[in-house]
N, C-alpha and C. Protein backbone atom coordinates (compact mmCIF):
# COMPACT_ATOMS: atom_id res chain seq x y z
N UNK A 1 88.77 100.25 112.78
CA UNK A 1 88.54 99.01 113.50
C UNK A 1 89.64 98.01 113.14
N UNK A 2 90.23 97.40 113.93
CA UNK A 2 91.25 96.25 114.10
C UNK A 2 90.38 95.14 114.23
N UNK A 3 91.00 94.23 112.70
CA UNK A 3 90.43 93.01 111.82
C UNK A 3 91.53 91.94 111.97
N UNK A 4 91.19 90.81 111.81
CA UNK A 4 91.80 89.19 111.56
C UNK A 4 92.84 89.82 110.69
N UNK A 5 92.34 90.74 109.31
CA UNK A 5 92.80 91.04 108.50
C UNK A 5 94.02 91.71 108.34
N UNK A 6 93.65 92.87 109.12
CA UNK A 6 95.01 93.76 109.34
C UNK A 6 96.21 92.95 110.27
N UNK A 7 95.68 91.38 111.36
CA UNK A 7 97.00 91.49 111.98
C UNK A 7 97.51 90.43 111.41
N UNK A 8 96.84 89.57 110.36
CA UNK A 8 97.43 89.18 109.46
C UNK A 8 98.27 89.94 108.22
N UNK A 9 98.30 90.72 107.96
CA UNK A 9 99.11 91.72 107.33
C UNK A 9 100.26 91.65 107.93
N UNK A 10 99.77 92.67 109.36
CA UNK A 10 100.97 93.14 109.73
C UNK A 10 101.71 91.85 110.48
N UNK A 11 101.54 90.61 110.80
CA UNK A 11 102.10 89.42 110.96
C UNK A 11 102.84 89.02 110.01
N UNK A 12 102.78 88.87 108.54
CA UNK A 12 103.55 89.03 107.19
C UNK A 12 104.50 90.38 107.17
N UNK A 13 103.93 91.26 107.59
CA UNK A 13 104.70 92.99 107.23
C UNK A 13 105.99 92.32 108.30
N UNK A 14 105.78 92.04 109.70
CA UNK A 14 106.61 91.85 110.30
C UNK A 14 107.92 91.25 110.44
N UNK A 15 107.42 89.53 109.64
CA UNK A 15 108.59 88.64 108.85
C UNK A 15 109.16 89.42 107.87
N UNK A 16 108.18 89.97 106.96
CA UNK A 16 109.60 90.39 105.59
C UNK A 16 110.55 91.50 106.51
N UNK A 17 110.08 91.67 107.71
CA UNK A 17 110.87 93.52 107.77
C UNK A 17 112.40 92.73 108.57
N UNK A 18 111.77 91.73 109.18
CA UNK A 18 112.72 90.83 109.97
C UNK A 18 113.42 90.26 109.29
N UNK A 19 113.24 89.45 108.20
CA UNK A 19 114.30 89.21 107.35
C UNK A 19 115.04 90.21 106.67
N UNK A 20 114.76 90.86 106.60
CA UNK A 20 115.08 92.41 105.78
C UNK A 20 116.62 93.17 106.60
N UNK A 21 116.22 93.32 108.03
CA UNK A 21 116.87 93.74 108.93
C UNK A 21 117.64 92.61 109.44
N UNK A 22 117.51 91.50 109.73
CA UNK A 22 118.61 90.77 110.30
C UNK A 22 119.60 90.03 109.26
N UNK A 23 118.93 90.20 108.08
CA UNK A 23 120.30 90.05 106.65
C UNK A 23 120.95 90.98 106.97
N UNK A 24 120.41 92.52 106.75
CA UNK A 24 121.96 93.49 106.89
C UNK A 24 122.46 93.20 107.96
N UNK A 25 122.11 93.42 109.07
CA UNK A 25 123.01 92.74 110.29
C UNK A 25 123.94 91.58 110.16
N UNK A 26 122.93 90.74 109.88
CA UNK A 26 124.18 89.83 109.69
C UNK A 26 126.01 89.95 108.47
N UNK A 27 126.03 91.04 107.41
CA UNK A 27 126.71 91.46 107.05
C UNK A 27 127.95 92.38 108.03
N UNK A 28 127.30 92.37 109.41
CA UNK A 28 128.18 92.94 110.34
C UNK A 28 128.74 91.78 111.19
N UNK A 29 130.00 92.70 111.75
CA UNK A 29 130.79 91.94 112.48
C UNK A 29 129.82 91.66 114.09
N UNK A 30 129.48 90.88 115.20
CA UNK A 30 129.71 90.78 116.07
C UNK A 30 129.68 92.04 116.95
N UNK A 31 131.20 92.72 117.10
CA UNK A 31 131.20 94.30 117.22
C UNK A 31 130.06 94.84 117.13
N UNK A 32 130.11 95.14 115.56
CA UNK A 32 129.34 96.72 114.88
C UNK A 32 127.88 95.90 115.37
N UNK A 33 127.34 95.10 115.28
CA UNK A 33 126.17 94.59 115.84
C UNK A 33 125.89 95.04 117.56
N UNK A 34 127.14 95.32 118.28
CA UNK A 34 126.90 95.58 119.66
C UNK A 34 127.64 96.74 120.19
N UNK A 35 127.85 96.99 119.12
CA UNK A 35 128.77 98.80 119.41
C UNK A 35 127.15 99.60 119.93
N UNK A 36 127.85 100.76 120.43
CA UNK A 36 126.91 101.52 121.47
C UNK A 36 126.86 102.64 120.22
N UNK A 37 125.29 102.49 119.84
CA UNK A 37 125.33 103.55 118.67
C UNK A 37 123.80 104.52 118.87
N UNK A 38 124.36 104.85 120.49
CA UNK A 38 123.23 105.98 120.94
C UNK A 38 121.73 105.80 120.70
N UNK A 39 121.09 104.52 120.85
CA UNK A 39 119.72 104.60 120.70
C UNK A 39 119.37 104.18 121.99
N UNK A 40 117.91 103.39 122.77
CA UNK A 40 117.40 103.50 123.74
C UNK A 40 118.24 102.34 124.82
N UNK A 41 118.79 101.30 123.59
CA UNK A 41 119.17 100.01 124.25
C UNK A 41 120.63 99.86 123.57
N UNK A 42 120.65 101.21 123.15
CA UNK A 42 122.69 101.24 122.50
C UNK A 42 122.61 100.26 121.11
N UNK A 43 122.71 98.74 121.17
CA UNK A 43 122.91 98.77 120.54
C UNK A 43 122.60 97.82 118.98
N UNK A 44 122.43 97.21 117.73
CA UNK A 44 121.67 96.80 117.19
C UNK A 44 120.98 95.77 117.38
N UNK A 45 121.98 94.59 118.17
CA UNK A 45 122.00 93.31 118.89
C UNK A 45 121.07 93.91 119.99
N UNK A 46 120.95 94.43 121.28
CA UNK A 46 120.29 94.93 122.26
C UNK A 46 118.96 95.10 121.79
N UNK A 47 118.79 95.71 120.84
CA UNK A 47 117.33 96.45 120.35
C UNK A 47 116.40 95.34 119.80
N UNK A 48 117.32 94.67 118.96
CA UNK A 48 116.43 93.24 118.63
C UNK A 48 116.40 92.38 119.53
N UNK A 49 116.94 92.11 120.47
CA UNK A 49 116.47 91.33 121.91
C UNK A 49 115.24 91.94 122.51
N UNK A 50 115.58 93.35 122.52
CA UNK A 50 114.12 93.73 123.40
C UNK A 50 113.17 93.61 122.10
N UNK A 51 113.22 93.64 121.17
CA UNK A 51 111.95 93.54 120.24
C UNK A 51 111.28 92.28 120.61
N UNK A 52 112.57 91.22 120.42
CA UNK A 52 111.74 89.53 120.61
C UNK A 52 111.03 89.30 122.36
N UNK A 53 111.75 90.22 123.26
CA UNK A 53 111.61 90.05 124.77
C UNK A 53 109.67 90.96 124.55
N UNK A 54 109.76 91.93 123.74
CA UNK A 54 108.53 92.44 124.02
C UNK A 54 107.72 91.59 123.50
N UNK A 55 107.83 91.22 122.40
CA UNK A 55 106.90 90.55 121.39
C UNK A 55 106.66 89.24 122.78
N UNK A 56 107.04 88.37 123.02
CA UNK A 56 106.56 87.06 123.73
C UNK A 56 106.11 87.61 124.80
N UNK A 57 106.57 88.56 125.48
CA UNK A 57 105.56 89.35 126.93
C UNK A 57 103.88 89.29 126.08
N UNK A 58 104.29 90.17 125.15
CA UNK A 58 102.18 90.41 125.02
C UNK A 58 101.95 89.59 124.70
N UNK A 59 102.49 88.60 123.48
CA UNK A 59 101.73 87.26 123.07
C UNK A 59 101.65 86.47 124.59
N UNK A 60 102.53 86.29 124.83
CA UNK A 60 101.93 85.77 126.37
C UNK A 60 100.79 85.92 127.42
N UNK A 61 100.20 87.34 127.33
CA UNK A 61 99.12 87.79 127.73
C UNK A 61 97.98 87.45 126.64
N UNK A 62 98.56 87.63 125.49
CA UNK A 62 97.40 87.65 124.20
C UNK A 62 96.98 86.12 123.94
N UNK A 63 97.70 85.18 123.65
CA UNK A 63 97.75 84.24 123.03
C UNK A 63 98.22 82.54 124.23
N UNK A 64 98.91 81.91 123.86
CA UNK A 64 99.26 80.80 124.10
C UNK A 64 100.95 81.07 124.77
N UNK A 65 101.55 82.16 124.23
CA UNK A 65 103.08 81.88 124.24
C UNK A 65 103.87 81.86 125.45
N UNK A 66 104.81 81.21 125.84
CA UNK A 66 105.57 81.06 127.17
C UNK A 66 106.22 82.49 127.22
N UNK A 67 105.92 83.63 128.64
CA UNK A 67 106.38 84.75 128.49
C UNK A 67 108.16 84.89 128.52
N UNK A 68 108.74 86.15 128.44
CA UNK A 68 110.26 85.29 127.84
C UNK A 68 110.99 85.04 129.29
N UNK A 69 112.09 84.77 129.10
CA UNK A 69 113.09 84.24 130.15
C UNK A 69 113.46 84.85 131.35
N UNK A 70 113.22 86.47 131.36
CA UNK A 70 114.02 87.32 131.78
C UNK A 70 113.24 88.73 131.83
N UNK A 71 114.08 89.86 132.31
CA UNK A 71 113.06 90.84 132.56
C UNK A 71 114.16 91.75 131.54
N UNK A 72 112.98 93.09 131.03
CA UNK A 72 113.26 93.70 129.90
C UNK A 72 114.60 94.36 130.28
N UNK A 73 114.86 94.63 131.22
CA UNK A 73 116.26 95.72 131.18
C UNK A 73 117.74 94.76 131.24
N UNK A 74 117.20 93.39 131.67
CA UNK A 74 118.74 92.55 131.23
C UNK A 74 118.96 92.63 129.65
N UNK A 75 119.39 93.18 128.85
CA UNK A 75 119.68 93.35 127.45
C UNK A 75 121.29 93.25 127.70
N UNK A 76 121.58 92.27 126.67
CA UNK A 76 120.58 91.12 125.67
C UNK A 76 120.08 90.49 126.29
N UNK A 77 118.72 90.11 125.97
CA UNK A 77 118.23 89.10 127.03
C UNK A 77 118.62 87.67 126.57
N UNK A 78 118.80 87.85 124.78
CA UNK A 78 119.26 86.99 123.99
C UNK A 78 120.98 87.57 123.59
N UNK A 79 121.67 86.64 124.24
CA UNK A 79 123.45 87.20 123.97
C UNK A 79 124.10 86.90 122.78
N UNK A 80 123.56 85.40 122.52
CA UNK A 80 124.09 85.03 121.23
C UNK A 80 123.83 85.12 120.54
N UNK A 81 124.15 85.55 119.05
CA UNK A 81 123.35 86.36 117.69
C UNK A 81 122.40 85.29 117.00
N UNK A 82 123.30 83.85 117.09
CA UNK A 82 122.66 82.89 116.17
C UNK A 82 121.53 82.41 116.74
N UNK A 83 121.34 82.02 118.29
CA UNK A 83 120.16 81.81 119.10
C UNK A 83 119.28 82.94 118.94
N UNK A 84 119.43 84.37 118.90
CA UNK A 84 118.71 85.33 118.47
C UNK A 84 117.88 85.29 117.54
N UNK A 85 118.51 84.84 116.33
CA UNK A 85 117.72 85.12 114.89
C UNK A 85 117.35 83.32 115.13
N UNK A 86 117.51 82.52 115.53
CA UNK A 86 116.61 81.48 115.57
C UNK A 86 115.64 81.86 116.20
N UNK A 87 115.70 82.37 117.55
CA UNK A 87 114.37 82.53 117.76
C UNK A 87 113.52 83.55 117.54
N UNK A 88 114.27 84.16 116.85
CA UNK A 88 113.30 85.76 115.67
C UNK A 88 112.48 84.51 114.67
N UNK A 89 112.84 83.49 114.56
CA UNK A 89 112.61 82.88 112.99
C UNK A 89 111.23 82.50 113.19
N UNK A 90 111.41 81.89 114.75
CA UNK A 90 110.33 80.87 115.20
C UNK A 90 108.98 81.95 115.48
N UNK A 91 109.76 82.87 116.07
CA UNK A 91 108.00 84.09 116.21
C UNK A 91 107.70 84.14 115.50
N UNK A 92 108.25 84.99 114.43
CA UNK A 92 107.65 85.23 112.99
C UNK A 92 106.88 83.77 112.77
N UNK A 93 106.83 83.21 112.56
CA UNK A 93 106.45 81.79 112.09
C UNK A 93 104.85 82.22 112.68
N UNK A 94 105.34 82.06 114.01
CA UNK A 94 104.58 81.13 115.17
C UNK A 94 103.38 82.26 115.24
N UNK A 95 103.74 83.96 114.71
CA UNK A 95 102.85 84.91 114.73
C UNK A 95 101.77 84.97 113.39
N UNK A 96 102.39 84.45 112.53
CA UNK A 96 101.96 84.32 111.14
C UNK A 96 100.56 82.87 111.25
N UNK A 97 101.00 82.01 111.90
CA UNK A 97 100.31 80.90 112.43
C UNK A 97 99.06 80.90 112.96
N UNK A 98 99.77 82.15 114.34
CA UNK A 98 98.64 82.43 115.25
C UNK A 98 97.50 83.63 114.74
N UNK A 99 98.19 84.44 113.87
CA UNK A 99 96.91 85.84 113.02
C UNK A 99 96.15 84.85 112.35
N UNK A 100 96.53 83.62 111.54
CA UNK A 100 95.63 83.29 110.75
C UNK A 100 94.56 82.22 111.29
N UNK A 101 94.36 81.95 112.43
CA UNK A 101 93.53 81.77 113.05
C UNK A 101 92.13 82.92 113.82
N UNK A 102 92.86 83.75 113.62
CA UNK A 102 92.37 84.68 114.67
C UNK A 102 90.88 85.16 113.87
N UNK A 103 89.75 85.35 114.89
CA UNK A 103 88.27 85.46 114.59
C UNK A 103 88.28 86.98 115.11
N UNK A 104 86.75 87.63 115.03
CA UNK A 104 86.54 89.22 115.15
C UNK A 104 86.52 88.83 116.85
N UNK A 105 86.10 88.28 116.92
CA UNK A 105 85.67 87.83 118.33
C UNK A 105 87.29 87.43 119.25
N UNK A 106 88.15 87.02 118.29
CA UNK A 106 89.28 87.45 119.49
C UNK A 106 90.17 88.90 119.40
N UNK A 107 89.99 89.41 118.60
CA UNK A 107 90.46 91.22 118.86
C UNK A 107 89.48 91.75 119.58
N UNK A 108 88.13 91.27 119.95
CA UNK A 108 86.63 92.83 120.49
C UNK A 108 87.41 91.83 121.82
N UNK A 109 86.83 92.94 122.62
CA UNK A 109 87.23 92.73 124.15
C UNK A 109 88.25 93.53 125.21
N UNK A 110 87.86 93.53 125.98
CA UNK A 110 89.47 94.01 126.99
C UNK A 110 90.45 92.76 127.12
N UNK A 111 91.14 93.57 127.68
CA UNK A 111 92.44 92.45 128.12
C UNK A 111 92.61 92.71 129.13
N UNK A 112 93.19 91.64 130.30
CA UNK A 112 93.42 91.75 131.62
C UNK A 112 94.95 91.59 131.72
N UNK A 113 95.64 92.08 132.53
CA UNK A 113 97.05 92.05 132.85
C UNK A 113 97.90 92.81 133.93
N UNK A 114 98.92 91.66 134.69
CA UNK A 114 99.45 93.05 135.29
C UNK A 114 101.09 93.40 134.97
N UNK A 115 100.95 94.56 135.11
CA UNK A 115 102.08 95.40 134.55
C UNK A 115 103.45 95.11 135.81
N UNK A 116 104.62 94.91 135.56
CA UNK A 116 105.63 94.69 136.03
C UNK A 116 106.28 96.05 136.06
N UNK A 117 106.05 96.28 135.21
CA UNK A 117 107.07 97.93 134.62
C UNK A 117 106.06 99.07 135.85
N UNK A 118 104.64 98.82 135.77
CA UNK A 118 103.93 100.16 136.53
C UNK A 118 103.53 99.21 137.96
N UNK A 119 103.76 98.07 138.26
CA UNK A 119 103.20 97.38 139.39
C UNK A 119 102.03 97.31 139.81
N UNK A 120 101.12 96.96 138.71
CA UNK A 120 99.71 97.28 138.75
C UNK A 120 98.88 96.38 137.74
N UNK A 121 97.75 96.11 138.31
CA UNK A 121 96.19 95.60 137.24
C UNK A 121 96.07 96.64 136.04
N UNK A 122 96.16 95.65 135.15
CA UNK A 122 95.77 96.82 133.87
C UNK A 122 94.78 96.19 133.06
N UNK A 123 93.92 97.11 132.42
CA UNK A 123 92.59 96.44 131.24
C UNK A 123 92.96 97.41 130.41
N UNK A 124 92.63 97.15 129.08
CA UNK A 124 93.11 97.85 127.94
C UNK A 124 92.30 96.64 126.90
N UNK A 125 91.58 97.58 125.57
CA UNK A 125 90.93 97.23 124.62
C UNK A 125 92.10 96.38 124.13
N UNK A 126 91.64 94.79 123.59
CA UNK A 126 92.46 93.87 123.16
C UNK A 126 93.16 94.42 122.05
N UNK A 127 92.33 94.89 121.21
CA UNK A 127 92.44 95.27 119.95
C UNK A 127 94.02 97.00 119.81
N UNK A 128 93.54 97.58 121.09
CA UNK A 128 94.69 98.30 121.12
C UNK A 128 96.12 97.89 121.53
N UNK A 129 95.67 96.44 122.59
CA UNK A 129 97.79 95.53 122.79
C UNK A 129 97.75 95.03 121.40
N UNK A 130 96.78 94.69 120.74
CA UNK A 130 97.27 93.96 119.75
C UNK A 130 97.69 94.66 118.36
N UNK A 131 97.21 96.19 118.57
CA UNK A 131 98.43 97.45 117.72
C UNK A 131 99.52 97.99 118.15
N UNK A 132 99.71 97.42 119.55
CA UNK A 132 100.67 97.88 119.99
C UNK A 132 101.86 97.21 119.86
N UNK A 133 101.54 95.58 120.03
CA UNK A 133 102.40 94.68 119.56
C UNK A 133 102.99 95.35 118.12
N UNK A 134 102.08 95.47 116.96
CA UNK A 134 103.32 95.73 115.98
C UNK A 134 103.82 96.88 116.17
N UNK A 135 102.92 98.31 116.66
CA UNK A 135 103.28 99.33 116.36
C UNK A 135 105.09 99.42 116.96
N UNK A 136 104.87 98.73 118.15
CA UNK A 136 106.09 98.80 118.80
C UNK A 136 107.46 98.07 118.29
N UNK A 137 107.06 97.07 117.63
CA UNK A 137 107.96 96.13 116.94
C UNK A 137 108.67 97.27 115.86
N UNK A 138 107.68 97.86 115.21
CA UNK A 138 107.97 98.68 114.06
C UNK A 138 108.45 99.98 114.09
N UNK A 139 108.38 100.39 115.70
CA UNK A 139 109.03 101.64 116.34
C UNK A 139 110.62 101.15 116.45
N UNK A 140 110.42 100.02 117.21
CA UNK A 140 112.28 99.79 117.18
C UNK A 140 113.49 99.43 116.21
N UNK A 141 112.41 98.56 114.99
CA UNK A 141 113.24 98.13 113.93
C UNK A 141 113.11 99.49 113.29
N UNK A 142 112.80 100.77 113.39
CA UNK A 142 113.48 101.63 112.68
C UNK A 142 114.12 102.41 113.28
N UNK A 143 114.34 102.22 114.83
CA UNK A 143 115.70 102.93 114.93
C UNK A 143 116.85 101.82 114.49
N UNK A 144 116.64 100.18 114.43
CA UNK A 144 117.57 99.28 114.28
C UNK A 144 118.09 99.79 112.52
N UNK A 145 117.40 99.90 111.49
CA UNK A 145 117.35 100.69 110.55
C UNK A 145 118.06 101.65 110.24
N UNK A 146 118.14 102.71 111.15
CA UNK A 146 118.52 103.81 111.01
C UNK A 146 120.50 103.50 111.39
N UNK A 147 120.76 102.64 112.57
CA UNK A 147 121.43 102.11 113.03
C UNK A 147 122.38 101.40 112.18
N UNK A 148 121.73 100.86 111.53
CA UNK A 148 122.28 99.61 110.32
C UNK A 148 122.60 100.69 108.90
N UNK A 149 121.68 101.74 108.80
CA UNK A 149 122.48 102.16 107.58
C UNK A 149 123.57 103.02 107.94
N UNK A 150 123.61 103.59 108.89
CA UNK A 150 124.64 104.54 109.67
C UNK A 150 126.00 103.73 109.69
N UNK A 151 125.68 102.39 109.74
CA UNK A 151 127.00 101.26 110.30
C UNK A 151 127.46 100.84 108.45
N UNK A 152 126.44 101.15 107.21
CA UNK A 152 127.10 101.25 105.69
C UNK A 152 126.58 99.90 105.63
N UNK A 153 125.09 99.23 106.30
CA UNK A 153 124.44 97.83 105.78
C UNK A 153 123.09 98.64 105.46
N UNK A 154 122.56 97.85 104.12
CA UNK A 154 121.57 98.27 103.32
C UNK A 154 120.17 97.27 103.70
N UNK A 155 119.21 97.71 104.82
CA UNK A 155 118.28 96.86 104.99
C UNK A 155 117.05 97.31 103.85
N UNK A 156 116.18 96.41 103.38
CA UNK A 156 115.22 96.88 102.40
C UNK A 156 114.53 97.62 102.65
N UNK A 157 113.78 98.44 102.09
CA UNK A 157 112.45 99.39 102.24
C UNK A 157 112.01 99.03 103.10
N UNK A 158 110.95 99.82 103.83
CA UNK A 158 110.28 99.84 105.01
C UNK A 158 108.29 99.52 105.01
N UNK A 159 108.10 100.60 103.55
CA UNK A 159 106.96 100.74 103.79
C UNK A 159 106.35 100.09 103.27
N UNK A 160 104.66 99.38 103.55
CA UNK A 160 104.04 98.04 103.61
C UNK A 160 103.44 98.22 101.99
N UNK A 161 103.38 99.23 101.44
CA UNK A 161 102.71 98.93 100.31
C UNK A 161 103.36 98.25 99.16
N UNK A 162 104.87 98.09 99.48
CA UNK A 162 105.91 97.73 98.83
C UNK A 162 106.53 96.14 99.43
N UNK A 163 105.70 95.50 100.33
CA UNK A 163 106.09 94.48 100.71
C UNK A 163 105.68 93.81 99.52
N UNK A 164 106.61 92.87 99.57
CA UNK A 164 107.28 91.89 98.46
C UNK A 164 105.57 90.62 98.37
N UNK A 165 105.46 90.34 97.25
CA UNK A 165 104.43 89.56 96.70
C UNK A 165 104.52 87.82 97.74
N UNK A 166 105.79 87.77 97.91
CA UNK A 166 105.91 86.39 98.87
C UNK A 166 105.57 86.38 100.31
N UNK A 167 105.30 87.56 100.51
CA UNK A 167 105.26 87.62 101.97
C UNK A 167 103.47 87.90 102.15
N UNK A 168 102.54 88.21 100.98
CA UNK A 168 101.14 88.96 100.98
C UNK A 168 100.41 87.42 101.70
């Protein structure tokens, strides 16, 4: 069962992994950040745009948030690196904010929405967009991961039992 608890976790799991990953990046040039290094969206810059482009789509359905600017296949949707990780800074924040509010009573439920990608009404258990939100976040920052150590930048550990005491 999906708790206040767990998406407060993984709302914390999410910031440290984000700071984690956009330090090594930022140890890269520009370039090596947008070199085409064979993953779904090429390239490290690309992949973290669609992370932040997905993340404000569902919070947008889920929550309060303005959905993002643009549609998922313009990548970058975010071009400039420094506007990027500002507004990586502000989700994280703004997600950390919004889990710790969150009651049992807003994960039980369906969700209503319609899909752009399938052109259609969709319902789906709240509680499953709202694993999907991280699961998916956490699907792409490890190909960004995989990406970043391949490019000789050292992002931190991955796995949650090892998240850092500042972030619990």
């Amino acid at each position: 069962m999906i708790t206040p608890g767990y998406l407060q976790r993984m709302a914390r799991y999410n910031r440290w992994q984000n700071i984690s990953i956009y330090g090594a990046a930022d140890g890269l040039s520009d370039a090596e950040r947008r070199a085409d290094r064979g993953s779904f969206f090429q390239s490290i810059h690309a992949t973290l745009s669609h992370i932040l482009w997905a993340d404000q789509l569902w919070m947008s359905r889920l929550s309060d948030w303005a959905p993002p600017d643009g549609p998922s296949r313009k990548v970058p949707l975010y071009d400039d690196w420094d506007d990027l990780k500002s507004r990586r800074n502000e989700a994280d924040r703004t997600f950390i904010n919004w889990a710790e509010t969150l009651t049992q009573a807003d994960v039980d439920g369906d969700l209503e929405w319609y899909s752009g990608t399938l052109q259609r009404g969709m319902t789906s258990p709240r509680a499953i967009c709202l694993m999907q939100v991280f699961n998916h976040q956490t699907h792409h920052r490890g190909q960004v991961h995989a990406m970043l150590t391949a490019a000789g930048a050292s992002p931190e550990d991955t796995d949650i039992p090892f998240m850092p005491d500042e972030y619990l």
